[in-house]
C-alpha atoms as a PDB file:
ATOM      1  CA  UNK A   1     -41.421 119.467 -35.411  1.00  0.00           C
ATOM      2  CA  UNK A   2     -41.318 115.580 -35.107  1.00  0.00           C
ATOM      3  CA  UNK A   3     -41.522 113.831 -32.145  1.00  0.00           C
ATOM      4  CA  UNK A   4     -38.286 114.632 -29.779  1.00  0.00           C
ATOM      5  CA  UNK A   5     -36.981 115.169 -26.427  1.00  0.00           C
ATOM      6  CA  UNK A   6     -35.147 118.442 -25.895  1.00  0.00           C
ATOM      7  CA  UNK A   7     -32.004 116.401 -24.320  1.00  0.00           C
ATOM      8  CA  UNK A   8     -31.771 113.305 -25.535  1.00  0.00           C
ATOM      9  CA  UNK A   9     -27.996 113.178 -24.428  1.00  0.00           C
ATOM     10  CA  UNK A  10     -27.314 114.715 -21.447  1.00  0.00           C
ATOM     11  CA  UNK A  11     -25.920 118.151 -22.819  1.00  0.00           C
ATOM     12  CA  UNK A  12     -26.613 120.228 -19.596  1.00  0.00           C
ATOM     13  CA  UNK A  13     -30.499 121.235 -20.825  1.00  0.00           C
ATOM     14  CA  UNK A  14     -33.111 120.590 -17.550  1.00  0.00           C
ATOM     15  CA  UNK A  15     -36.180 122.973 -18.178  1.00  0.00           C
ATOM     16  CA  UNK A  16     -37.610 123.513 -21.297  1.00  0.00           C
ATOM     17  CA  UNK A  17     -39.143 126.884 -21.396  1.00  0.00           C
ATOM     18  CA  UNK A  18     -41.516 128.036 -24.221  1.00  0.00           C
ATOM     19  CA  UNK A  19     -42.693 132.055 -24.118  1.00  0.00           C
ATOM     20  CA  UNK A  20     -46.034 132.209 -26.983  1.00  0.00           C
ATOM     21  CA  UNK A  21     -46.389 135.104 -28.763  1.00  0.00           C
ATOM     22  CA  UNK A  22     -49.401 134.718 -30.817  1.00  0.00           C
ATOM     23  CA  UNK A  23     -52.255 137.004 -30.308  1.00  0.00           C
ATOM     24  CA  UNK A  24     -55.625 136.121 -31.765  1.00  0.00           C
ATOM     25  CA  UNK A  25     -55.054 132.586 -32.233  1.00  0.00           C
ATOM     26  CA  UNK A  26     -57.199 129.582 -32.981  1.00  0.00           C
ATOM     27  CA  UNK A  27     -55.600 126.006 -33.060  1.00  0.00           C
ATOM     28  CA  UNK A  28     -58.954 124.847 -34.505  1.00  0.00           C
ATOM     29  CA  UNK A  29     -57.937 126.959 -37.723  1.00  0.00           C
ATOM     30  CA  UNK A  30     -53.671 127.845 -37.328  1.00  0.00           C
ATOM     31  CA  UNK A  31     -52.796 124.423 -35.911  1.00  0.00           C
ATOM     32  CA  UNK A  32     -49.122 124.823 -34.203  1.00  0.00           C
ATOM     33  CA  UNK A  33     -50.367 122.797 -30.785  1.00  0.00           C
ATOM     34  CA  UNK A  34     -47.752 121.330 -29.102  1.00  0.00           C
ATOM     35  CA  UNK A  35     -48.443 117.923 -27.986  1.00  0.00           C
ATOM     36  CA  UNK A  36     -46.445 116.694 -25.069  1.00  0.00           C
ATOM     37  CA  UNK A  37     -46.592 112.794 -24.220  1.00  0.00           C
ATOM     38  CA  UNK A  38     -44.986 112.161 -20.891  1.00  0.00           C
ATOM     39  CA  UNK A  39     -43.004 109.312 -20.578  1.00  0.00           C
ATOM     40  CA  UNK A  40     -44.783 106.203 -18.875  1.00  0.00           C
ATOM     41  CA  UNK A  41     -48.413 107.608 -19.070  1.00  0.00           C
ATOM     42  CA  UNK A  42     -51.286 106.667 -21.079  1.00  0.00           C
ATOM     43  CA  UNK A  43     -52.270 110.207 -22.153  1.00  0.00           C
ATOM     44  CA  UNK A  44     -51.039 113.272 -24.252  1.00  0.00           C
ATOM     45  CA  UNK A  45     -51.250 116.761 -23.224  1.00  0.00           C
ATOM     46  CA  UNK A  46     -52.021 118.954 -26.121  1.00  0.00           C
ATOM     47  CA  UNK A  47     -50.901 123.247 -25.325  1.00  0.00           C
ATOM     48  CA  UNK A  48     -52.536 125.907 -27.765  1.00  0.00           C
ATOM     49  CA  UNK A  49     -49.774 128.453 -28.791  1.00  0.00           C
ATOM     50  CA  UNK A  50     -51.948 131.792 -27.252  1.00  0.00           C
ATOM     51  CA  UNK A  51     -50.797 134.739 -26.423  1.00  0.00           C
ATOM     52  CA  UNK A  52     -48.721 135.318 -23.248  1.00  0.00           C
ATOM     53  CA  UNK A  53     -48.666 131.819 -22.473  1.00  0.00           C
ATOM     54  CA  UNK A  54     -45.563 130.528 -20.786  1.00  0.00           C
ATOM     55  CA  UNK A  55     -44.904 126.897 -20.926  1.00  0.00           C
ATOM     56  CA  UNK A  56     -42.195 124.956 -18.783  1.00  0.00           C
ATOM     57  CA  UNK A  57     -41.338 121.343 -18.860  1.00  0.00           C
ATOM     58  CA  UNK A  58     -38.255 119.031 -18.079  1.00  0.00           C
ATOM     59  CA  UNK A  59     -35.944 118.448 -20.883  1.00  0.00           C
ATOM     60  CA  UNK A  60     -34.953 114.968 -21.230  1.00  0.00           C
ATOM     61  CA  UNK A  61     -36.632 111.692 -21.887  1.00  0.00           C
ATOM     62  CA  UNK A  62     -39.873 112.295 -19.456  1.00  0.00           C
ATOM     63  CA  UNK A  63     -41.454 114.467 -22.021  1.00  0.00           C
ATOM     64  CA  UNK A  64     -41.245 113.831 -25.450  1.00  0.00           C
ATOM     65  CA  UNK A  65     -43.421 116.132 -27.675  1.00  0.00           C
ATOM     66  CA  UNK A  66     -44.007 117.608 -30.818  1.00  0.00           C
ATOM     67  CA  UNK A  67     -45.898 120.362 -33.013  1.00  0.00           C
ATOM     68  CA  UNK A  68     -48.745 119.500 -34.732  1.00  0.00           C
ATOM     69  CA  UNK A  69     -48.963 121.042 -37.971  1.00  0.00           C
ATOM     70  CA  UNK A  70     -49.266 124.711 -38.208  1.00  0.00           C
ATOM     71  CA  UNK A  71     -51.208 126.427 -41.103  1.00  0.00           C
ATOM     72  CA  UNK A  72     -50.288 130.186 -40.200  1.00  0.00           C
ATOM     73  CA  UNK A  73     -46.497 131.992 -38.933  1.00  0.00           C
ATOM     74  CA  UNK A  74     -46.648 131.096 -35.354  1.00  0.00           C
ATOM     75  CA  UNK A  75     -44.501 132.986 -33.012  1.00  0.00           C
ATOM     76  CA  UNK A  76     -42.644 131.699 -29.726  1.00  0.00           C
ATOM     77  CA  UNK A  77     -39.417 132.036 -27.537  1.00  0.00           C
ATOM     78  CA  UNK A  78     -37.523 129.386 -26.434  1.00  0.00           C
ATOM     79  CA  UNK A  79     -35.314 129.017 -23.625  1.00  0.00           C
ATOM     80  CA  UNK A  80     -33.518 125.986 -21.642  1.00  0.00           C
ATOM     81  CA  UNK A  81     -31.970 126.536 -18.418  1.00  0.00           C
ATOM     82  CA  UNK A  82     -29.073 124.430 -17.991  1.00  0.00           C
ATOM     83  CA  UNK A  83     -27.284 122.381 -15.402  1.00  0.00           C
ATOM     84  CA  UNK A  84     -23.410 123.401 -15.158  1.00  0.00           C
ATOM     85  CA  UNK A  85     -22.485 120.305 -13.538  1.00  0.00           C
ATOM     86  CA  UNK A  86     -24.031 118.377 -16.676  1.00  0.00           C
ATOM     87  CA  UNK A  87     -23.385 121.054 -19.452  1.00  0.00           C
ATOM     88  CA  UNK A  88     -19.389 120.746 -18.122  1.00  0.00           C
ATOM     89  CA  UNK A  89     -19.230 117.218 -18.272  1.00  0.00           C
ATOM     90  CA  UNK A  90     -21.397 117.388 -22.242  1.00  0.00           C
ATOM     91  CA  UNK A  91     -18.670 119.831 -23.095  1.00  0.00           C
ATOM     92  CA  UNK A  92     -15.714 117.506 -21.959  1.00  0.00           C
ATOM     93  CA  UNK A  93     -16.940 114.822 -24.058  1.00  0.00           C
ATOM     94  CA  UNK A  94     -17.522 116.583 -27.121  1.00  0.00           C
ATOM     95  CA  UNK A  95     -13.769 118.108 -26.650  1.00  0.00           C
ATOM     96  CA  UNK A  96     -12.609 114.632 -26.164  1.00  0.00           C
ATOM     97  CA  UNK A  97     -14.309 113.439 -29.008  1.00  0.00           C
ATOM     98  CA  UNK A  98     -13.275 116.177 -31.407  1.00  0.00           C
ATOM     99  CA  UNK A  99      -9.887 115.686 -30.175  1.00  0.00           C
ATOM    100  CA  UNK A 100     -10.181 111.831 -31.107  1.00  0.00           C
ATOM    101  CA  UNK A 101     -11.297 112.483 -34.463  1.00  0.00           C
ATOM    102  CA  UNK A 102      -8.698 114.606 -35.425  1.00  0.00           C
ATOM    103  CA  UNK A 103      -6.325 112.268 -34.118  1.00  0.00           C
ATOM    104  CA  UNK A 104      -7.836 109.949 -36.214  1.00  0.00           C
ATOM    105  CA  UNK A 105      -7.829 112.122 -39.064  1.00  0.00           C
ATOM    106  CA  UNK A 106      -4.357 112.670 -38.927  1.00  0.00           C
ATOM    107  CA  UNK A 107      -3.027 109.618 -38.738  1.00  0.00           C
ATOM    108  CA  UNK A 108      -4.898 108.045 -41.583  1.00  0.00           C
END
């Protein structure tokens, strides 16, 4: 994956959370680190994908991060806990905007 930021636009997504399921792993041969670079700092942290590791960071724009590349099938869960006061208001604007476009749509 290329450099990104989980929530870029404030859809509701606060924690990043990344479960590895990789046993016998070695980032030296399979690659597949993740590299995090946090926003403001001078330094990147670099997380091997290992077995049972979990792995939580916030979402938006204070860690942007990427995967290196990976050479072999590399195996993880991910899961976002969300805000409900910020998912709600994502979802409003996304229904407004939908609604918008099809307005548009129509009367074209």
């Amino acid at each position: 994956y290329v450099r990104h930021v989980d929530n870029p636009t404030g859809d509701g997504r606060c924690v990043t959370c990344i479960y590895y399921l990789n046993k016998n792993w070695d980032a030296k041969v399979d690659g597949g680190i993740l590299r995090i670079a946090p926003e403001g700092k001078s330094y990147v942290v670099d997380v091997e994908p290992i077995f049972d590791r979990l792995l939580l960071f916030w979402s938006d724009r204070r860690n942007p991060h990427e995967v290196q590349p990976t050479y072999s099938v590399r195996y993880a869960i991910t899961v976002w806990y969300f805000d409900a006061e910020e998912r709600a208001e994502a979802r409003t604007r996304y229904r407004n905007r939908a609604a918008s476009e099809q307005a548009t749509t129509f009367s074209s």
